[in-house]
Protein backbone atom coordinates (compact mmCIF):
# COMPACT_ATOMS: atom_id res chain seq x y z
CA UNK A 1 22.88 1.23 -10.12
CA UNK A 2 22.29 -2.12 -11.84
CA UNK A 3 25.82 -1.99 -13.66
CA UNK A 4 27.17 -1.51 -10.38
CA UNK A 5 25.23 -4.61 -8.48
CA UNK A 6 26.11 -6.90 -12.14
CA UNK A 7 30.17 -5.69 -11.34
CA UNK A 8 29.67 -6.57 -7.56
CA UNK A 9 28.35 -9.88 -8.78
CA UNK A 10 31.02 -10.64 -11.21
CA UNK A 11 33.59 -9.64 -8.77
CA UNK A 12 33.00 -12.09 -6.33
CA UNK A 13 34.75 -15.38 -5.55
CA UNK A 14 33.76 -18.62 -7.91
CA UNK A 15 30.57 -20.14 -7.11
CA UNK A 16 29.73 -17.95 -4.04
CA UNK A 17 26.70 -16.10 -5.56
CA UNK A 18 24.88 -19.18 -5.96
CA UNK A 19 26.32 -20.63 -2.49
CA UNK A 20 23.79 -18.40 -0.08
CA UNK A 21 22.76 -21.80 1.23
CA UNK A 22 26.35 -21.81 2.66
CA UNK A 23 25.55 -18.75 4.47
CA UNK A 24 22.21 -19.78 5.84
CA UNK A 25 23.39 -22.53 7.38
CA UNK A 26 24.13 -20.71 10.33
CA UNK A 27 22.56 -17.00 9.36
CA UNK A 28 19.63 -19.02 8.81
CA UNK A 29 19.42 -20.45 12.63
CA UNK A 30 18.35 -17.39 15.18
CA UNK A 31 19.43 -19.87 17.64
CA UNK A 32 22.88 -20.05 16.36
CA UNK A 33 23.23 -16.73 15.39
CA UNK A 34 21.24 -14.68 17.86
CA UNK A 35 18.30 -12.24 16.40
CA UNK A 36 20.81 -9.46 15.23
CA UNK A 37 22.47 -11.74 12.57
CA UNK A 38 19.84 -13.78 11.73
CA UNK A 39 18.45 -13.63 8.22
CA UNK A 40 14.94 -15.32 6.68
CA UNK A 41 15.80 -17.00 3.55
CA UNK A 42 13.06 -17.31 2.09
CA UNK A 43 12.26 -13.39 2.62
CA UNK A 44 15.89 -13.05 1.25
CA UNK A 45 15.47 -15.51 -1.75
CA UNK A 46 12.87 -12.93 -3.04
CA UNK A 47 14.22 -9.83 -3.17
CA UNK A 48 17.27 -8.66 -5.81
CA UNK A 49 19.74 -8.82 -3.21
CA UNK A 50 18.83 -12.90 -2.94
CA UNK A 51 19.42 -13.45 -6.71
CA UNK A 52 22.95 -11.43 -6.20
CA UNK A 53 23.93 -13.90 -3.17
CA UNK A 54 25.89 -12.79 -0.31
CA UNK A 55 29.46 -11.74 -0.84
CA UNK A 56 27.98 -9.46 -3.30
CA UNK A 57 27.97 -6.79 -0.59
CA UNK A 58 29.52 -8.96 1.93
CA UNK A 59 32.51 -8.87 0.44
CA UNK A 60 35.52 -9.63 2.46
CA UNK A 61 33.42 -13.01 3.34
CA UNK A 62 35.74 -16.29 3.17
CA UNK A 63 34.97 -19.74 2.98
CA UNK A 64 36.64 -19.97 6.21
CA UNK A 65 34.38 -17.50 7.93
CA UNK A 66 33.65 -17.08 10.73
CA UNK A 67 36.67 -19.34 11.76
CA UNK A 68 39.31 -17.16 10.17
CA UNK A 69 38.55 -15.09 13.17
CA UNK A 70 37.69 -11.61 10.61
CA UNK A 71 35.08 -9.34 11.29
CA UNK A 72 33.45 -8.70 8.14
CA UNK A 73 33.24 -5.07 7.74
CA UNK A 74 30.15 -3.08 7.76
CA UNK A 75 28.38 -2.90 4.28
CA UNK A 76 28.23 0.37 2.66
CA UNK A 77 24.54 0.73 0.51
CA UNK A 78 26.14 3.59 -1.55
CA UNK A 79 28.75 1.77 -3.42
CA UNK A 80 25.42 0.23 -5.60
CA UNK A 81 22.94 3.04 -4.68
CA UNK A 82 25.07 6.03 -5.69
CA UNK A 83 22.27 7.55 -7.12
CA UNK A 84 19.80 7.04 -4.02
CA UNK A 85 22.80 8.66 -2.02
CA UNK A 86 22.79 11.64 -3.86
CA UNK A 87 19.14 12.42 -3.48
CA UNK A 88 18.74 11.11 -0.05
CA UNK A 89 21.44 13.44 0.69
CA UNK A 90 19.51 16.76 -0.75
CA UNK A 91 16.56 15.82 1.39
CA UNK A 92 15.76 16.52 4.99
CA UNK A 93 16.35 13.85 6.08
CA UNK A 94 19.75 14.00 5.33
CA UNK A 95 22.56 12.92 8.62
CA UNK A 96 19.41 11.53 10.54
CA UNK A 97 18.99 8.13 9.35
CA UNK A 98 21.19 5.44 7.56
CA UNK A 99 19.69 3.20 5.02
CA UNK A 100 19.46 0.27 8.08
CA UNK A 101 16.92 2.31 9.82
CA UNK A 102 14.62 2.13 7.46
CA UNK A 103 15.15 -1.10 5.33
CA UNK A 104 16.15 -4.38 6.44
CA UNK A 105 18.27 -5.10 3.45
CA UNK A 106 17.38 -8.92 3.99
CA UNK A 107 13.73 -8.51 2.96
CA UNK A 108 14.08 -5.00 1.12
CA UNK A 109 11.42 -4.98 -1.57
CA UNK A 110 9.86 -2.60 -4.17
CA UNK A 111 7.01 -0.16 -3.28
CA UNK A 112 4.63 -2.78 -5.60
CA UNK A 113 5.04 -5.58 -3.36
CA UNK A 114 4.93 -4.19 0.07
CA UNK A 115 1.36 -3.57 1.76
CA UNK A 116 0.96 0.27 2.53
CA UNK A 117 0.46 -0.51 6.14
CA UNK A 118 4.47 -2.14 6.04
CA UNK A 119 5.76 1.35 4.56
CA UNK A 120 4.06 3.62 7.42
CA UNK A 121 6.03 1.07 10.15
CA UNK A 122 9.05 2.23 8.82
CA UNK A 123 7.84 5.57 9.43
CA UNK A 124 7.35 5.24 12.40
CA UNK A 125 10.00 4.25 14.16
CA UNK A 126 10.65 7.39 14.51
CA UNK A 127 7.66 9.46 13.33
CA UNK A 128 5.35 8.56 16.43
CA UNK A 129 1.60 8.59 14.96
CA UNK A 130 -0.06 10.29 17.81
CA UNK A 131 2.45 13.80 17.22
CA UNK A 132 1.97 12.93 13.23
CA UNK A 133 -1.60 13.39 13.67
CA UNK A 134 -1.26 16.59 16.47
CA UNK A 135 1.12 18.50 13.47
CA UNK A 136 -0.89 17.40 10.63
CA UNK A 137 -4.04 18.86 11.91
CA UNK A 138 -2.54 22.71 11.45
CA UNK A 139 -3.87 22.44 8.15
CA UNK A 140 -5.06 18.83 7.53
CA UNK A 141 -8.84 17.85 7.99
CA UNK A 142 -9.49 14.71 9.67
CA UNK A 143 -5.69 14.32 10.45
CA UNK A 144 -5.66 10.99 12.07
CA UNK A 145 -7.84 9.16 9.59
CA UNK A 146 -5.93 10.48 6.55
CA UNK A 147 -2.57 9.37 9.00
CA UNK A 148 -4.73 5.95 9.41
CA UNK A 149 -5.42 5.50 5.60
CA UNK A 150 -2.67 6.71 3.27
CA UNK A 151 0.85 5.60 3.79
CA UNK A 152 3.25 8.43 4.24
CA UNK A 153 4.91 8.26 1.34
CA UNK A 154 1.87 8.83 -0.84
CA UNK A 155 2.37 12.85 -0.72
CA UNK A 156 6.02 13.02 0.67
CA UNK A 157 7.13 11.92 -2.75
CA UNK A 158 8.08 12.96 -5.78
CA UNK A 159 6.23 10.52 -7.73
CA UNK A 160 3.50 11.25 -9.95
CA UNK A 161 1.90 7.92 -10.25
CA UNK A 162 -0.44 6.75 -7.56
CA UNK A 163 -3.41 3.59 -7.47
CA UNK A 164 -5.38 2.49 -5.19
CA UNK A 165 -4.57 -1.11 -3.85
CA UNK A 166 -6.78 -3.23 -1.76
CA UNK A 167 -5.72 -5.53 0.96
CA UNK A 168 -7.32 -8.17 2.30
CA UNK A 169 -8.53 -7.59 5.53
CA UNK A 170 -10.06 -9.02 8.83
CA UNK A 171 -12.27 -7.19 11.50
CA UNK A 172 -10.85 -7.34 14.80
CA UNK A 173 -13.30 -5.49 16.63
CA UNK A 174 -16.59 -4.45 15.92
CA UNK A 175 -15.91 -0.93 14.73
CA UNK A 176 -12.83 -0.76 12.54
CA UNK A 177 -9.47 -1.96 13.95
CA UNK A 178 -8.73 -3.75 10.90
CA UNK A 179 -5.83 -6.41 9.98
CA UNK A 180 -3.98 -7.53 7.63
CA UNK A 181 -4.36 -11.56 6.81
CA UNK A 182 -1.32 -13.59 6.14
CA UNK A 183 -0.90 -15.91 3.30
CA UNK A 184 -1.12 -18.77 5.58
CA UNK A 185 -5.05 -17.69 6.63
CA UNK A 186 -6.09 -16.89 3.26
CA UNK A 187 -4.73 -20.50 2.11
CA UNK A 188 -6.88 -22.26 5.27
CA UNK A 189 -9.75 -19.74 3.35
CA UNK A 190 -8.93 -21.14 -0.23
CA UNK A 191 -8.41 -24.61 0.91
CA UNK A 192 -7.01 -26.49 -2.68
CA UNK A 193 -7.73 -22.98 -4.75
CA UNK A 194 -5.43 -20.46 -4.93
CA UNK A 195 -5.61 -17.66 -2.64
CA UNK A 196 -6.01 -15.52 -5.66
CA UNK A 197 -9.20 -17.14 -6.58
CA UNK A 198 -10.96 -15.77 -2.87
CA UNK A 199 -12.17 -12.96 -5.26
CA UNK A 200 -10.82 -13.96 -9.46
CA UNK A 201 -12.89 -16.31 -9.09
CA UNK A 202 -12.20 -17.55 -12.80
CA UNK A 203 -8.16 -17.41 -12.50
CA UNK A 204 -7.53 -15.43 -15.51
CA UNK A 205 -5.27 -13.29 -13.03
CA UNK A 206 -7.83 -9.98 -13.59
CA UNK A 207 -10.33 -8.85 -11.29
CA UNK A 208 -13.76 -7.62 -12.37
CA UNK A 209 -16.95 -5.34 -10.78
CA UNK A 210 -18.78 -8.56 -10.70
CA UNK A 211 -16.17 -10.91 -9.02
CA UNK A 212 -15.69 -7.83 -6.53
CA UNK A 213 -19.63 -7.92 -5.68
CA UNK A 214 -19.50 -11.80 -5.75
CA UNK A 215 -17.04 -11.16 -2.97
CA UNK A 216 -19.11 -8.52 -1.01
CA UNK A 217 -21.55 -10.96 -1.16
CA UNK A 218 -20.42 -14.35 -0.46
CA UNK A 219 -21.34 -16.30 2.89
CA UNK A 220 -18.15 -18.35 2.23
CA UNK A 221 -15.96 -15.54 3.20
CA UNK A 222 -17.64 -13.35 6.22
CA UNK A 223 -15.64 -11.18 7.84
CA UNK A 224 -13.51 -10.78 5.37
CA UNK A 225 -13.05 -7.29 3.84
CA UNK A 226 -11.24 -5.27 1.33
CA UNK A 227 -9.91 -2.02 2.37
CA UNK A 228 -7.85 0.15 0.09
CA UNK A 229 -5.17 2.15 0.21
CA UNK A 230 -3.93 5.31 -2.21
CA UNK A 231 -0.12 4.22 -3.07
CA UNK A 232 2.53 5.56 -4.77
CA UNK A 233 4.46 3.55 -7.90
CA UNK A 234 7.49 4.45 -7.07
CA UNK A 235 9.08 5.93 -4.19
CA UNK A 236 11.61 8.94 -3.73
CA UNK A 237 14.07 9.59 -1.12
CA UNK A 238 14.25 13.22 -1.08
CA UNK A 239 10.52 13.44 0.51
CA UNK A 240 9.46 16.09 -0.59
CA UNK A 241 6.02 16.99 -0.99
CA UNK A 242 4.38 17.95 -4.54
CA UNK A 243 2.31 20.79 -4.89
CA UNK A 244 -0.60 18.77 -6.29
CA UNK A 245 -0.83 16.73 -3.06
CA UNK A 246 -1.90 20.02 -1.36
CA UNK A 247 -5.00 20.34 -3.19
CA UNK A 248 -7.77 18.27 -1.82
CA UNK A 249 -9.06 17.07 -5.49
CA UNK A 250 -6.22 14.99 -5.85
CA UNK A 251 -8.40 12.97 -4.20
CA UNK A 252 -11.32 13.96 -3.51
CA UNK A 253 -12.75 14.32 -7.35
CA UNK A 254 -14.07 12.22 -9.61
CA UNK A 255 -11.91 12.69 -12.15
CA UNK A 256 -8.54 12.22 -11.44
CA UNK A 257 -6.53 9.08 -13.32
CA UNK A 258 -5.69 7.76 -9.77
CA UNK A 259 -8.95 6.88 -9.11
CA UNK A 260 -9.20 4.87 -11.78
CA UNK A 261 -6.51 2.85 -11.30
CA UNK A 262 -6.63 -0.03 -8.48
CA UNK A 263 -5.20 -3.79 -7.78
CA UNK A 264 -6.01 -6.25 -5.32
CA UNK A 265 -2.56 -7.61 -3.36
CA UNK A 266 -2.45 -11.04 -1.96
CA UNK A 267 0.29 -11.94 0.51
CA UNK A 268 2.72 -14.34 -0.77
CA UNK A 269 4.42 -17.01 1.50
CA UNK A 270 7.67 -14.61 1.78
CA UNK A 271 5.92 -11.78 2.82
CA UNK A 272 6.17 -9.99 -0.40
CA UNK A 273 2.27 -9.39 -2.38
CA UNK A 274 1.65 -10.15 -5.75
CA UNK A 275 -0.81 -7.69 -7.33
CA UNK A 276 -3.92 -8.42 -9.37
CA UNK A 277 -5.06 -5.55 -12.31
CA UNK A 278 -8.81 -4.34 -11.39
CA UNK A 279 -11.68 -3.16 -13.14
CA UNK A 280 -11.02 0.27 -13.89
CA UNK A 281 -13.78 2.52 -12.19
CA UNK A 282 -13.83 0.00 -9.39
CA UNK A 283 -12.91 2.02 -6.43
CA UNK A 284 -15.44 4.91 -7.81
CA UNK A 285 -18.49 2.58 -7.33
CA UNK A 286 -19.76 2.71 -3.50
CA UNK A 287 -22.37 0.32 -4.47
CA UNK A 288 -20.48 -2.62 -6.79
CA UNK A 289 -16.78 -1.58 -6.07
CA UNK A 290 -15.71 -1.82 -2.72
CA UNK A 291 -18.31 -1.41 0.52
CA UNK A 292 -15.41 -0.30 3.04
CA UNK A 293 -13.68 2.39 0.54
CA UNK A 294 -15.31 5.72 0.26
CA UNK A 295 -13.91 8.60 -0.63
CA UNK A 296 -15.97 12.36 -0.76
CA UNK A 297 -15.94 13.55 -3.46
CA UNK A 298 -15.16 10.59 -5.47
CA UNK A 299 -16.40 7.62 -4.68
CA UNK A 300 -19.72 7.31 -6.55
CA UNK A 301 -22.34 4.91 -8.08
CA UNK A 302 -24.70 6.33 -10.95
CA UNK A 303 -27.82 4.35 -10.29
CA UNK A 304 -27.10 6.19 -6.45
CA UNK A 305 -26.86 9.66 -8.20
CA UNK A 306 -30.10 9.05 -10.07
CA UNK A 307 -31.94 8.17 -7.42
CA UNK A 308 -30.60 10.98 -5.21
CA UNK A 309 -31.50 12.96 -7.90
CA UNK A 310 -35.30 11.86 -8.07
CA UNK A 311 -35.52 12.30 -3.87
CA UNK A 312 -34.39 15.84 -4.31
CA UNK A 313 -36.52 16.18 -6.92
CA UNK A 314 -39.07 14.61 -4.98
CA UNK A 315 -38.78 17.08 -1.80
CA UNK A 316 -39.39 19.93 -4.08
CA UNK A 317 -42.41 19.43 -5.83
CA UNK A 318 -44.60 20.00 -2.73
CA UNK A 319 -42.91 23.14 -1.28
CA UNK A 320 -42.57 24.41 -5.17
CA UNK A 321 -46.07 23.28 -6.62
CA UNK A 322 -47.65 24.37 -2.82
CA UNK A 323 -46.32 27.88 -3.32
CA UNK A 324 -47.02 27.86 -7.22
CA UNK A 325 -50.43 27.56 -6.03
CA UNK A 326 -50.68 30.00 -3.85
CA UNK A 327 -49.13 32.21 -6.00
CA UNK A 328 -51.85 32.20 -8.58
CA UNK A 329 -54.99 31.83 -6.18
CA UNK A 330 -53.70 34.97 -4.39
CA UNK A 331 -56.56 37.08 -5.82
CA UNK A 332 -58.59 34.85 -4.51
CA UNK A 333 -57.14 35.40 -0.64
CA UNK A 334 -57.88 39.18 -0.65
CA UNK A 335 -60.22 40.52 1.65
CA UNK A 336 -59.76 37.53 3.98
CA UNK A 337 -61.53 34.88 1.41
């Protein structure tokens, strides 16, 4: 695939690669344009596509276009993503969709550096939530929260690797209702800091238990929340659905390596996040991780389990030690003394 997009690039006329800004002189102007050809450069300057420039797909683009009166002829993803083609193909979902539907090859990005909540929209534009949630509950406890909570690609994938990342995250209601915040409001937040530094508090680009409880904590930054999300590392396009993420201890264990495993993403300027290495444990710990991630079965705190220990422990002794008693005074209770 990358031979292919390096060929495409070499290919192309003299000094159009790095001549985009041509383009975007009129592709970047919805008002010139209309909505339908318009294209966000700064979305586009980030992705791989950006660094290849234009006429690496659009190829039969001139320097006379559009005044040479051509229609430049519809791009076709496969001649780069032969291999995506092939497996797309074997998959169900196979003549339904084109690659368009689903990506905006403008701002296409990895699954690393989009939020979990941008991979279920592109679900849904044609998987409506409300029948997701009526077919999932066949067989799926708590359908609609686990529809709410884990992108869809999570378990219709073949891959094997899966974190959890949090996202920064305002209340909009009272109960739940939660959204996203864009680089712009976490900047007004950080003022001269980084954005980053809302929770790394010491900028060495790793986040720790206690700069995630500093966070929980803080008066600075009320109403803020973290809320996490199980995602996958990388993404397949056959869908398919592994027979691990059938069995409810995928998640809901303690053990499990994905557990383990979480980042905090910050929104960047171009809509892409950048992704900060945490603790490991952190999303484990209900009472020094994260207060608005739980997950039964795995989510835990061992001060917690002690002292849910001791209560039970507790409630015991005087049912146990009452009929312990009893039990050897009995001689004692016969003939109604």
């Amino acid at each position: 695939m990358y031979f292919l997009a390096f060929v495409a690039l070499v290919a192309v006329p003299s000094g159009w690669a790095a001549d985009t800004d041509h383009c975007l002189m009129c592709h970047g102007d919805a008002g010139m344009v209309g909505d339908a050809l318009y294209v966000d450069g700064d979305k586009f300057a980030a992705t791989l596509h950006g660094d290849m420039g234009c006429v690496a797909c659009h190829v039969d683009a001139t320097y006379d276009h559009p005044d040479d009166g051509l229609r430049l002829a519809a791009v076709n993803c496969n001649d780069c993503h032969f291999d995506i083609e092939q497996e797309y193909n074997a998959g169900i979902h196979a003549g339904l969709a084109s690659c368009n539907d689903c990506h905006e090859p403008h701002s296409v990005r990895g699954p690393t550096e989009v939020s979990g909540y941008d991979m279920n929209l592109m679900c849904t534009g044609c998987h409506s939530v409300s029948r997701m949630v009526d077919s999932h509950s066949r067989w799926l406890p708590q359908a609609g929260l686990h529809i709410e909570a884990v992108p869809c690609i999570t378990c219709h994938t073949s891959s094997e690797d899966v974190v959890i990342t949090w996202y920064l995250v305002k209340q909009k209601q009272a109960y739940g209702d939660f959204v996203l915040l864009s680089n712009e409001e976490l900047q007004q937040l950080a003022g001269e800091a980084g954005i980053t530094e809302i929770i790394d508090r010491d900028g060495d680009g790793f986040v720790s238990l206690a700069e995630l409880r500093a966070f929980n904590t803080s008066r600075d930054f009320r109403g803020l929340h973290l809320v996490g999300m199980m995602t996958p590392e990388t993404v397949s396009h056959n869908f398919q659905v592994l027979d691990n993420r059938w069995d409810c201890t995928f998640c809901h264990a303690s053990g499990p390596g994905a557990m383990q495993t979480s980042y905090v993403a910050f929104p960047r300027g171009d809509g892409s996040f950048k992704r900060l290495d945490v603790e490991k444990g952190a999303a484990l710990d209900a009472l020094y991780g994260t207060p608005n991630f739980y997950m039964v079965g795995a989510t835990r705190n061992k001060t917690m389990d002690i002292l849910g220990a001791m209560i039970i422990a507790g409630g015991l002794v005087l049912p146990v030690g009452h009929g312990t008693l009893r039990f050897f005074t009995r001689k004692n209770r016969k003939g109604g003394h």
